[in-house]
C-alpha atoms as a PDB file:
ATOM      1  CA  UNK A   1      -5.868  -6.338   4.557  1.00  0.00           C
ATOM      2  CA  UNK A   2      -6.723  -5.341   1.273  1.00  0.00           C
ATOM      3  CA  UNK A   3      -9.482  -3.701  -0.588  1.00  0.00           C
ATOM      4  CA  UNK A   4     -10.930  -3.829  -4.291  1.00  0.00           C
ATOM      5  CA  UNK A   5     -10.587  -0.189  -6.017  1.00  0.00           C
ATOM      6  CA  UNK A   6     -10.738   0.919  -9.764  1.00  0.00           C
ATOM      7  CA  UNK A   7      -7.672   2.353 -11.913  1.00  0.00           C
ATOM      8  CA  UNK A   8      -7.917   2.894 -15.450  1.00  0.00           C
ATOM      9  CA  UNK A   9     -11.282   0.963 -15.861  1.00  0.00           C
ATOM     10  CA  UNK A  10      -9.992  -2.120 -14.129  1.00  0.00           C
ATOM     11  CA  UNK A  11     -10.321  -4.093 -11.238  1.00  0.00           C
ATOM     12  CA  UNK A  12      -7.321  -2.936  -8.795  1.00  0.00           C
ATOM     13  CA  UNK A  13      -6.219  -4.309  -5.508  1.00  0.00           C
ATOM     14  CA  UNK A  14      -4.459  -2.484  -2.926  1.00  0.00           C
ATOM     15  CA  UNK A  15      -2.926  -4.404   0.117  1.00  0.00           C
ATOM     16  CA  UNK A  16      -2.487  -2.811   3.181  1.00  0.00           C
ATOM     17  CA  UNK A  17       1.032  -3.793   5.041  1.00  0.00           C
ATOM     18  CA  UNK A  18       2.232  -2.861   8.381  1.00  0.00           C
ATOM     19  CA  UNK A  19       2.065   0.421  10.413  1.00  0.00           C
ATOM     20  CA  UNK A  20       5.273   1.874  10.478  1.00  0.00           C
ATOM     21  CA  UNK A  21       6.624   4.921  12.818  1.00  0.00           C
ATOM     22  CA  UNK A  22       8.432   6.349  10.426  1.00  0.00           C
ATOM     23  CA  UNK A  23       9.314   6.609   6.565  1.00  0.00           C
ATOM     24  CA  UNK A  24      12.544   5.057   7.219  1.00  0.00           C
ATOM     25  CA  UNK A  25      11.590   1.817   8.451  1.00  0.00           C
ATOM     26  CA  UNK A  26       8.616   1.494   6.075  1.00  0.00           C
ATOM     27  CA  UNK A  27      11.567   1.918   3.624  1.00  0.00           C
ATOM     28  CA  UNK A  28      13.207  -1.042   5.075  1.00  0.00           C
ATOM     29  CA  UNK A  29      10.355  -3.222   5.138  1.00  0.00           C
ATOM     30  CA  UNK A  30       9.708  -2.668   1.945  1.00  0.00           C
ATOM     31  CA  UNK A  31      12.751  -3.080   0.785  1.00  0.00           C
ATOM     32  CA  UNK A  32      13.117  -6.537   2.297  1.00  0.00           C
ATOM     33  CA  UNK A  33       9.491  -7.694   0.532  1.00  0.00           C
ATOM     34  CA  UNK A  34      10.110 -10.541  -1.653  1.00  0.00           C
ATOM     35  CA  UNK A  35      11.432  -9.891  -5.366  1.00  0.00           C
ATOM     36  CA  UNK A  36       7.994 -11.304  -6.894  1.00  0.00           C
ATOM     37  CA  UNK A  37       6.209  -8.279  -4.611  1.00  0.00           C
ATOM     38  CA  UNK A  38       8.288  -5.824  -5.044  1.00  0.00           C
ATOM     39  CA  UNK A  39       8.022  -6.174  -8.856  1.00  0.00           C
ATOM     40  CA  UNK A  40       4.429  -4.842  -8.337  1.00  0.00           C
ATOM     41  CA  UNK A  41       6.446  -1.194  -7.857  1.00  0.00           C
ATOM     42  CA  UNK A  42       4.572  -0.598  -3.658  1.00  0.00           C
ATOM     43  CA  UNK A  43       4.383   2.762  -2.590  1.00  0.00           C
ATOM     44  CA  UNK A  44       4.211   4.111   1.279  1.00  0.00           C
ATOM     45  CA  UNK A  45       1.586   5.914   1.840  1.00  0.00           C
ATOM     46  CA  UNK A  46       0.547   7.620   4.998  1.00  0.00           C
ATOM     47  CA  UNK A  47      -1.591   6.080   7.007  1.00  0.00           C
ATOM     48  CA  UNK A  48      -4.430   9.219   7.033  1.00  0.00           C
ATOM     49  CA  UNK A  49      -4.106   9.242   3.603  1.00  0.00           C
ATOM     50  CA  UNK A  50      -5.413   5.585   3.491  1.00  0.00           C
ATOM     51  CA  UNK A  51      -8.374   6.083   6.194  1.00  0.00           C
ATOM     52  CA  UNK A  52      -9.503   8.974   3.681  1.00  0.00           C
ATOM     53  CA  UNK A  53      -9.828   6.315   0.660  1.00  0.00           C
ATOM     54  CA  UNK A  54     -11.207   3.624   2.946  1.00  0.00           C
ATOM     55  CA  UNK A  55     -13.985   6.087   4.576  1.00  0.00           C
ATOM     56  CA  UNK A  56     -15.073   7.095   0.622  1.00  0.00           C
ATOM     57  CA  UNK A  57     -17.709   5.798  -0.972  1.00  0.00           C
END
């Protein structure tokens, strides 16, 4: 999934990536994303943190 957000007066989008039971093993996944993705510098984030943004206006 992703969604179209704002960031310093531009167009941003943020793509949603797995559900993951712990910090470690989002770790992992992310850390096995290919080099061209992880380039883009992903961050975990949890996953109430993301419902918030998605419920805002």
């Amino acid at each position: 999934m992703y969604r179209k957000t704002g960031f310093s007066r531009r167009d941003w989008y943020v793509l949603l990536y797995g559900d993951f039971p712990s910090f470690r093993e989002a770790r992992a996944a992310m850390s096995a994303l290919p080099e061209d993705v992880r380039a883009y510098s992903p961050w975990i984030r949890k996953l109430s943190d993301v419902q918030d943004d998605l419920a805002a206006p």
